[in-house]
Protein backbone atom coordinates (compact mmCIF):
# COMPACT_ATOMS: atom_id res chain seq x y z
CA UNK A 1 -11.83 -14.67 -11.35
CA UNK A 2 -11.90 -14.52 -7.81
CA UNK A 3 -7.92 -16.22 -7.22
CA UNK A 4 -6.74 -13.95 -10.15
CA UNK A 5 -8.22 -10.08 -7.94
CA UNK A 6 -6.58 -11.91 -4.69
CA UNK A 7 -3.31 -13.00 -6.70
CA UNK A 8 -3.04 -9.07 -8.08
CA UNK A 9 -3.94 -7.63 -4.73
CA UNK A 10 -0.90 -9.35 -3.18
CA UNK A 11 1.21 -8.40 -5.81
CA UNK A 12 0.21 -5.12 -5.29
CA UNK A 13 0.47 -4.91 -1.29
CA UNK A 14 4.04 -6.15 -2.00
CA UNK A 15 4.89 -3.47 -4.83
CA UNK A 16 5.64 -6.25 -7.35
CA UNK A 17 2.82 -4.29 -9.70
CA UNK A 18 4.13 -0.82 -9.34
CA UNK A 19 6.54 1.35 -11.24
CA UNK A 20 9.24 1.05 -9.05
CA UNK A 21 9.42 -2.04 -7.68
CA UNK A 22 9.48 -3.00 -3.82
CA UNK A 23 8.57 0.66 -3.33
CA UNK A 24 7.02 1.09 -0.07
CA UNK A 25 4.46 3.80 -0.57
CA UNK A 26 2.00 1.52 -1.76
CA UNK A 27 1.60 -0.77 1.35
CA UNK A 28 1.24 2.43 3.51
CA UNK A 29 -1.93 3.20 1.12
CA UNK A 30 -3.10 -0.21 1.68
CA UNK A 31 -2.72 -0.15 4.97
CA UNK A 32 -4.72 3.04 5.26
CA UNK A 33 -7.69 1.53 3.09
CA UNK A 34 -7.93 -1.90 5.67
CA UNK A 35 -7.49 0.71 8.85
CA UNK A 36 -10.33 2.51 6.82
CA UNK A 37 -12.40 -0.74 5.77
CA UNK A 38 -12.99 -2.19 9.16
CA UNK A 39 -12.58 0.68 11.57
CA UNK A 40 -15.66 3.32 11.42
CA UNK A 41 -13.83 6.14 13.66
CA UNK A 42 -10.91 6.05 10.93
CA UNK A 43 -10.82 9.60 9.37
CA UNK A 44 -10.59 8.99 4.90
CA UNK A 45 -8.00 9.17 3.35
CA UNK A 46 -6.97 9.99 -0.11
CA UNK A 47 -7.41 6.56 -0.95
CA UNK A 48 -10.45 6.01 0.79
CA UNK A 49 -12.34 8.71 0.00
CA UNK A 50 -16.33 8.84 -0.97
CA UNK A 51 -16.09 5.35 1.09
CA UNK A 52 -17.84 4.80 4.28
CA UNK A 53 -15.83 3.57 7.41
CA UNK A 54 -15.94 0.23 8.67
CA UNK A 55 -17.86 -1.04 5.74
CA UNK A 56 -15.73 -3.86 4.82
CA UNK A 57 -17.24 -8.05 5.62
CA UNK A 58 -15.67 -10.03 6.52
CA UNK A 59 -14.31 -11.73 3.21
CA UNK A 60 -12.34 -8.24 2.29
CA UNK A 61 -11.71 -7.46 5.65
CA UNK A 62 -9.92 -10.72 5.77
CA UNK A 63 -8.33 -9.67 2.60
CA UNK A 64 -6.90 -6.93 2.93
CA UNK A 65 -5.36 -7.88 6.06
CA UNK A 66 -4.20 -10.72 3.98
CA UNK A 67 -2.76 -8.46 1.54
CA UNK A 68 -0.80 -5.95 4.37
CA UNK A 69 1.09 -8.91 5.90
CA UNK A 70 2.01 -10.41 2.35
CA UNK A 71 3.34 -7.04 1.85
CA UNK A 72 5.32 -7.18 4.99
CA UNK A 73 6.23 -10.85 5.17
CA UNK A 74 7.55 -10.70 1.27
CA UNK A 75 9.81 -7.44 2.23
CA UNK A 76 11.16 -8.94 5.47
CA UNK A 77 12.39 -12.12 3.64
CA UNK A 78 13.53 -11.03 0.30
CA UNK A 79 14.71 -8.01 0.52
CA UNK A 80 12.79 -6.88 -2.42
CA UNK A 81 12.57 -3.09 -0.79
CA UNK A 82 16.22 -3.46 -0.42
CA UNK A 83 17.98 -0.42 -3.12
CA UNK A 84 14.50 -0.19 -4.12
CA UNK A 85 14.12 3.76 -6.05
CA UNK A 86 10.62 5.54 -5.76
CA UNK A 87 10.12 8.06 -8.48
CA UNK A 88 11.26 11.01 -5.87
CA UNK A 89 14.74 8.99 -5.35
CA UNK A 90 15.25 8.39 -8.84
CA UNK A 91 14.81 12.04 -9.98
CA UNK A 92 17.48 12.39 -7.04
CA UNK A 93 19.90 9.73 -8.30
CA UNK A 94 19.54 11.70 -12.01
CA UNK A 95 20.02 14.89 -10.82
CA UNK A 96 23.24 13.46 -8.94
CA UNK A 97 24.26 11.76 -12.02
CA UNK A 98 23.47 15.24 -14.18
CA UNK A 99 24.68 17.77 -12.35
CA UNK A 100 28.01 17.93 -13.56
CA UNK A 101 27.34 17.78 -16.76
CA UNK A 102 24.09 20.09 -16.71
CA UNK A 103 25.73 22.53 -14.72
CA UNK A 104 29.25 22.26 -13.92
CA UNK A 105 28.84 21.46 -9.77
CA UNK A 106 28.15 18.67 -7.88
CA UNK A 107 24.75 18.27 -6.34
CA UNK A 108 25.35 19.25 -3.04
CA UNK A 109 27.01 22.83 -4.46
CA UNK A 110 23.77 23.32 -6.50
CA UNK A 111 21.07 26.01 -5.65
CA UNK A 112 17.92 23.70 -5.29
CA UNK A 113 14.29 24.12 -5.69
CA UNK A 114 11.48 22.21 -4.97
CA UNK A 115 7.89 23.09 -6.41
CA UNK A 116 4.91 21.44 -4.64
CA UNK A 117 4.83 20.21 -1.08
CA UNK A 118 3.43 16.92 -1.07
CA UNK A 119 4.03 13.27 -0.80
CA UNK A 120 6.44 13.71 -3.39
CA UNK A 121 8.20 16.89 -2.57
CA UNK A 122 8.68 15.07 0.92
CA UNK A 123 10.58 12.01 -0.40
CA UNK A 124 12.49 14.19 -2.98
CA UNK A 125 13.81 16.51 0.25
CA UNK A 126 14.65 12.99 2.31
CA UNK A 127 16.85 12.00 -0.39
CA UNK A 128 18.27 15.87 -1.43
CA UNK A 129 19.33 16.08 2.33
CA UNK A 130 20.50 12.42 2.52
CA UNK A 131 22.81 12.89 -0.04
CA UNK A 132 24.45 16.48 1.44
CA UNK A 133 21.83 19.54 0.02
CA UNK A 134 21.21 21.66 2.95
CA UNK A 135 19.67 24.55 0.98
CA UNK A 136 16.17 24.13 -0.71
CA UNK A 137 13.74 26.52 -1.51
CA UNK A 138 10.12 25.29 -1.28
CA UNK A 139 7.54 26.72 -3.24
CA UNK A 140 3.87 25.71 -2.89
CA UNK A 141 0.87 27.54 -3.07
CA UNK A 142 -0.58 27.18 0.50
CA UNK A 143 1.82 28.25 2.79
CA UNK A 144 0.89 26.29 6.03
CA UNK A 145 1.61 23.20 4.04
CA UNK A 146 5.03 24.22 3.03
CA UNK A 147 5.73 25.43 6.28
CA UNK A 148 4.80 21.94 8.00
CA UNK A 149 7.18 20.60 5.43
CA UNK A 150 10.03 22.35 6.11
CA UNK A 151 9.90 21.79 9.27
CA UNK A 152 10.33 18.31 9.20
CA UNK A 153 14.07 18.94 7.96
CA UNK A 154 15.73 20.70 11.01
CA UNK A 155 19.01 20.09 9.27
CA UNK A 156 18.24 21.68 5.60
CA UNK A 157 17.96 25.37 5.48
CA UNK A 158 14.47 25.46 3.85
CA UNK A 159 13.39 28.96 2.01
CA UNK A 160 9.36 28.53 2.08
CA UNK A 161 7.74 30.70 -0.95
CA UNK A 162 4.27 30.81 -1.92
CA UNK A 163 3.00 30.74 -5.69
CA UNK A 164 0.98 29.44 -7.87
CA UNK A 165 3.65 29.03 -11.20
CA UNK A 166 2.10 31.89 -12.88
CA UNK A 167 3.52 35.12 -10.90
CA UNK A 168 7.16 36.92 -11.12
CA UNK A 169 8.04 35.83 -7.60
CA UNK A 170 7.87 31.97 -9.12
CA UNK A 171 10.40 33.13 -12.11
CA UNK A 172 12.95 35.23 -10.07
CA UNK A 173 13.35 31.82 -7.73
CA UNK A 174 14.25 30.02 -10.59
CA UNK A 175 16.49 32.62 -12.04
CA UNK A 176 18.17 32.28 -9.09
CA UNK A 177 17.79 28.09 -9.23
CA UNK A 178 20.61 25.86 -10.84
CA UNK A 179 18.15 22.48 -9.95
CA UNK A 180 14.27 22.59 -9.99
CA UNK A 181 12.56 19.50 -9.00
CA UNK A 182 8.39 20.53 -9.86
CA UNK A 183 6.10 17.94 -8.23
CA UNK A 184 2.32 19.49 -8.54
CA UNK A 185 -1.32 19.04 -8.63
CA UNK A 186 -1.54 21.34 -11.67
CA UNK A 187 -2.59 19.81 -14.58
CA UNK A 188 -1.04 21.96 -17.45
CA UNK A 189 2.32 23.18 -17.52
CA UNK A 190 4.06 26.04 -15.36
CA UNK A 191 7.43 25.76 -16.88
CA UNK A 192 7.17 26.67 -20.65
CA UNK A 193 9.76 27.26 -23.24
CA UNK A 194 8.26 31.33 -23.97
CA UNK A 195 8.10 31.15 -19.97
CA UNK A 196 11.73 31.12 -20.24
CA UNK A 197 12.75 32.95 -23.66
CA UNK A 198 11.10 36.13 -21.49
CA UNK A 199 13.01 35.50 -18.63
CA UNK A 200 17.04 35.17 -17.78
CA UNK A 201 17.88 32.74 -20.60
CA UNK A 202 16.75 35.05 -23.37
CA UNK A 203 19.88 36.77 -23.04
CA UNK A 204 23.34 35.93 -22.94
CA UNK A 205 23.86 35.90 -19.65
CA UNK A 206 22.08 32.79 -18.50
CA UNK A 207 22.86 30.18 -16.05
CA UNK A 208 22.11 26.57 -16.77
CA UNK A 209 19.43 25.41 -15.44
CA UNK A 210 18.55 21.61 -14.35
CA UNK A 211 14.94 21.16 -14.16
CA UNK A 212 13.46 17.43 -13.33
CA UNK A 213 9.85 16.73 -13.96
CA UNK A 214 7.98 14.10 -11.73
CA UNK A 215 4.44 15.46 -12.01
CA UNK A 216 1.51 13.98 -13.75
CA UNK A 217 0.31 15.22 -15.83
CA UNK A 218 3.81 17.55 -16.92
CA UNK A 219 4.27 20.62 -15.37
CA UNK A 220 8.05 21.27 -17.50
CA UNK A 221 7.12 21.50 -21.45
CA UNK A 222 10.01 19.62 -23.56
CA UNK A 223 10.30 22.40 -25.34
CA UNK A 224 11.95 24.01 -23.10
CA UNK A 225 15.34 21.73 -23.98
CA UNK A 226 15.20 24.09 -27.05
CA UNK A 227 16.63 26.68 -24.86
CA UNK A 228 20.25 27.38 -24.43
CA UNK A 229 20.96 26.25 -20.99
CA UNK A 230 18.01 24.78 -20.12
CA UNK A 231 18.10 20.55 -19.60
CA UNK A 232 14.87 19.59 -18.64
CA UNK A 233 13.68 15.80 -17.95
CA UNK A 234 10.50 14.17 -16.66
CA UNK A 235 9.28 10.41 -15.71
CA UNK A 236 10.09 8.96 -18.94
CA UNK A 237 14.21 9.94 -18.21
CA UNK A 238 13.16 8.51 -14.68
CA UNK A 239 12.12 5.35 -16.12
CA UNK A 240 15.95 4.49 -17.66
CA UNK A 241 16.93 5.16 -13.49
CA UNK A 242 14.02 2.45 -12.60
CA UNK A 243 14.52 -0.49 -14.99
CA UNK A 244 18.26 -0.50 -14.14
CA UNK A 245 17.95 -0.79 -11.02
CA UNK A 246 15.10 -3.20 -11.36
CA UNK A 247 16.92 -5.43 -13.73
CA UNK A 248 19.67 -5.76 -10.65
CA UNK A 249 16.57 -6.96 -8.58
CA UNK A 250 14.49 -9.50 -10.74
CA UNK A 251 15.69 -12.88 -9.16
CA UNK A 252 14.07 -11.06 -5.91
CA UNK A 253 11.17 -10.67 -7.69
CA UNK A 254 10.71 -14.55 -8.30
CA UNK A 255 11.50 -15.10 -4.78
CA UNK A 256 8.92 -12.83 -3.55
CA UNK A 257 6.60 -14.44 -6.10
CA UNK A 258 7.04 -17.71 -4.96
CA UNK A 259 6.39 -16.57 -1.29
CA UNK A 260 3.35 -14.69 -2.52
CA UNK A 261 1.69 -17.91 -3.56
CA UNK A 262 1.41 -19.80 -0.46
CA UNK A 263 -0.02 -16.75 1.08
CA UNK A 264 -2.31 -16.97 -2.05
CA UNK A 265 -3.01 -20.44 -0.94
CA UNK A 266 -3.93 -19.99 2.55
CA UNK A 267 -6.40 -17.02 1.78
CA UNK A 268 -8.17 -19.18 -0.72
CA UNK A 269 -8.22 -22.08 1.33
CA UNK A 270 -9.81 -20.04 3.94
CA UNK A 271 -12.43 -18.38 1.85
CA UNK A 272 -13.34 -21.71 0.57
CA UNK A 273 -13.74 -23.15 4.30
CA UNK A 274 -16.70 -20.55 4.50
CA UNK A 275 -18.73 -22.58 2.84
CA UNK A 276 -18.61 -25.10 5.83
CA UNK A 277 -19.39 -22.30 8.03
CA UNK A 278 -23.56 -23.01 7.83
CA UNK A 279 -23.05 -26.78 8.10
CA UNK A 280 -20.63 -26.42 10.98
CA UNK A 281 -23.22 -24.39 12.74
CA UNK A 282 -26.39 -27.12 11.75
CA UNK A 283 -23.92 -29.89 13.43
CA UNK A 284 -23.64 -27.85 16.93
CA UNK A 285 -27.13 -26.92 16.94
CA UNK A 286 -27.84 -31.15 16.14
CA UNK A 287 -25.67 -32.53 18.52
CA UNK A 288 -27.04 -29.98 21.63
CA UNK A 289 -30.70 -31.28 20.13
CA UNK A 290 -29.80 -34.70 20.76
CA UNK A 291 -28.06 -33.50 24.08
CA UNK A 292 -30.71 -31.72 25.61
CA UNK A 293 -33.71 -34.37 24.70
CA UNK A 294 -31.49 -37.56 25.72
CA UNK A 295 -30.77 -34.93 29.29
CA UNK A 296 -34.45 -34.17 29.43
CA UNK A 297 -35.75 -38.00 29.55
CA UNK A 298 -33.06 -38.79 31.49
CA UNK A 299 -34.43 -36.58 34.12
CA UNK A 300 -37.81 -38.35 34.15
CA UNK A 301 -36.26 -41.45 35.21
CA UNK A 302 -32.65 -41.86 36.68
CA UNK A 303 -31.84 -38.71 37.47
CA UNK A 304 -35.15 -37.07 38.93
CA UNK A 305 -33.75 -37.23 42.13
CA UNK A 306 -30.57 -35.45 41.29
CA UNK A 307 -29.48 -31.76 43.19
CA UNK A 308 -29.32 -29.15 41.07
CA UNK A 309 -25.35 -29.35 41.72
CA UNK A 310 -25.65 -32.62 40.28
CA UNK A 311 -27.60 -31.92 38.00
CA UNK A 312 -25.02 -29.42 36.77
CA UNK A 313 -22.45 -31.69 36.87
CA UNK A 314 -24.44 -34.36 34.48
CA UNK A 315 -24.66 -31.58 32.04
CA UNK A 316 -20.91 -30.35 32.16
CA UNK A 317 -20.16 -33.34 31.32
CA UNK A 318 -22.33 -34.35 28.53
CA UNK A 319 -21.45 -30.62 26.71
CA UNK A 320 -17.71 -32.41 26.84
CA UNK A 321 -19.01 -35.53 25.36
CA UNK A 322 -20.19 -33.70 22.45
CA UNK A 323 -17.62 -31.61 21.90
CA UNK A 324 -15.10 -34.98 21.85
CA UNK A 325 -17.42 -35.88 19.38
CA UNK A 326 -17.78 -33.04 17.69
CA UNK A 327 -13.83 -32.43 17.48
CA UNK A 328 -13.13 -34.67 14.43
CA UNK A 329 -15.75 -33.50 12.27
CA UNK A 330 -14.95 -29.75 12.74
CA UNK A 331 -11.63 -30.45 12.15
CA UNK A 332 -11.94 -32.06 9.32
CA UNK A 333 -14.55 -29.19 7.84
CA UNK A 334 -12.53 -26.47 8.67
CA UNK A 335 -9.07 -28.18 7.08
CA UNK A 336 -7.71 -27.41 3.56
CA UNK A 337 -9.18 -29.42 0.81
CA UNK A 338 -5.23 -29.87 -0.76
CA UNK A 339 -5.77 -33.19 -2.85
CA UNK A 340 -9.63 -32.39 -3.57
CA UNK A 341 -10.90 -35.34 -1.86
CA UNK A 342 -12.66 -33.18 0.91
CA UNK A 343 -16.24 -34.40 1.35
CA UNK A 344 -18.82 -31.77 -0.47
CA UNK A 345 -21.40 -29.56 1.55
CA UNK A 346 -24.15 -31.42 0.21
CA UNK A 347 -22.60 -35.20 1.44
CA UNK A 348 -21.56 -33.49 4.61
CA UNK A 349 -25.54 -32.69 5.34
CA UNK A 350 -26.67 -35.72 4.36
CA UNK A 351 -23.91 -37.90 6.30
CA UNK A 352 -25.45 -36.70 9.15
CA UNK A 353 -28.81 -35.66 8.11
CA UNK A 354 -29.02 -32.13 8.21
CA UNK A 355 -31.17 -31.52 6.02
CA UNK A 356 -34.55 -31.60 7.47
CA UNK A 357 -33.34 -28.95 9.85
CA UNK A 358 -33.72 -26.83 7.14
């Protein structure tokens, strides 16, 4: 169902569909596929990949412009972004709300690393600095990337290391590590429980060690909370962070809802105008017909003798007399059929005889 893909859309533009709601990540990614959809020098994205620029009509170009200013409109007058937690702050706000616990210090005393360098690692060092950490080791395994990370953060005194999870270099940071956020591409896990049996907390002298999981698939087995020390947690703990603070936020939800369907409405009501579009264009084309073969026996007879000034002036003012005419009737096609009494395409044509034009 057509209303049902343009109903979800909007939900989704406004982050009403996604994990964390009001989060804002999403609208930037729809926002990238419209720029992508109706621009052709756009470079792809990640979300527009395989997809050729500029390629959208003008139904989903529409659309999706729809669907970015829904998102936009909705967050400017609810507030639903408002204490909104992405997965990145939430693993922050339980790491804030562990570390005392897990380890004994506050956050902000707590050696902290970061594996990965992307979209992730970027919000997770946003909200490490916001809330005092000024020391983070980044580990990634291009080091250009990491670098260009790091460097957004003048204020936090960012280690960059380069590894893949596999090497001694990777284990020796994390010996040294009381908090390790891992946020990577890799699609088994780099953290394992004999990872660390071999390592520091074999023996007696270990440290604890904080580790907090957002990647998927898992990069941190959870195993490895069978070792002394060790208290590891991944997007499932994140989800207890997320539906408390979304259960604070539902009656924005239904406000944002109820918003979201009169933006529903309009898009609808303008897709369904389209279907006027032809006849609107077989009424111009009849009425300058009738214009131009009333003008051109007119000329035989009363107005043969007119200057060409004049004769410019007679035809001024018959286009106005048209479009006067004309005014009403594209009104009325182009207006929203609210009570369902709008006149059909088909008694529309045959009101004023279109239909042997075609």
């Amino acid at each position: 169902d057509g209303g049902h893909a343009v109903w979800h859309l909007l939900r989704v533009a406004s982050g009403l569909d996604s994990l964390v709601v009001g989060e804002g990540q999403i609208l930037s990614q729809v926002k990238a596929c419209y720029s992508h959809a109706i621009e052709p020098t756009v470079e792809p994205t990640e979300e527009s990949e395989g997809t050729v620029g500029g390629s959208a009509n003008k139904v989903l170009g529409r659309l999706l412009n729809s669907a970015v200013m829904s998102g936009k409109f909705v967050r400017s007058e609810t507030e639903i972004a408002k204490g909104a937690v992405s997965i990145s702050s939430a693993a922050v706000e339980l790491a804030i709300q562990k570390a005392r616990p897990d380890t004994g210090k506050p956050l902000p005393e707590l050696r902290v690393t970061i594996v990965g360098a992307g979209k992730m690692s970027r919000l997770l060092m946003t909200h490490l600095a916001s809330h005092g950490v000024t020391k983070i080791t980044l580990l990634n395994r291009s080091r250009p990337r990491a670098e260009e990370l790091a460097a957004e953060y003048p204020d936090v005194d960012v280690e960059v290391g380069v590894t893949d999870g596999s090497d001694d270099y990777f284990w020796q940071v994390l010996e040294r590590s009381d908090l390790a956020f891992t946020s990577t591409s890799a699609t088994g896990c780099i953290v394992t429980e004999a990872g660390l049996r071999q390592r520091l907390w074999g023996g007696d002298d270990a440290h604890p060690l904080m580790v907090i999981d957002i990647s998927v698939p898992r990069n941190v087995e959870s195993e490895c909370n069978n070792v002394d020390g060790v208290r590891a947690y991944n997007v499932d703990d994140l989800k207890q962070v997320v539906a408390a603070n979304q259960a604070k936020r539902q009656h924005k939800v239904l406000e944002a809802e109820v918003l979201l369907r009169v933006e529903l409405q309009k898009y609808v009501a303008w897709q369904e105008s389209l279907k006027y579009v032809p006849t609107i264009s077989q009424l111009q084309k009849k009425f300058e017909a009738v214009r131009q073969a009333e003008l051109q026996k007119a000329q035989k007879k009363g107005l043969k003798n007119l200057s060409d000034k004049e004769r410019q002036a007679v035809d001024v003012a018959t286009k106005g007399i048209i479009n006067k005419l004309l005014h009403g009737p594209m009104a009325y096609l182009r207006s929203d059929d609210q009570d369902g009494s709008k006149a059909t395409v088909q008694q529309i044509l045959e009101l004023f005889q279109l239909e042997q034009q075609q």
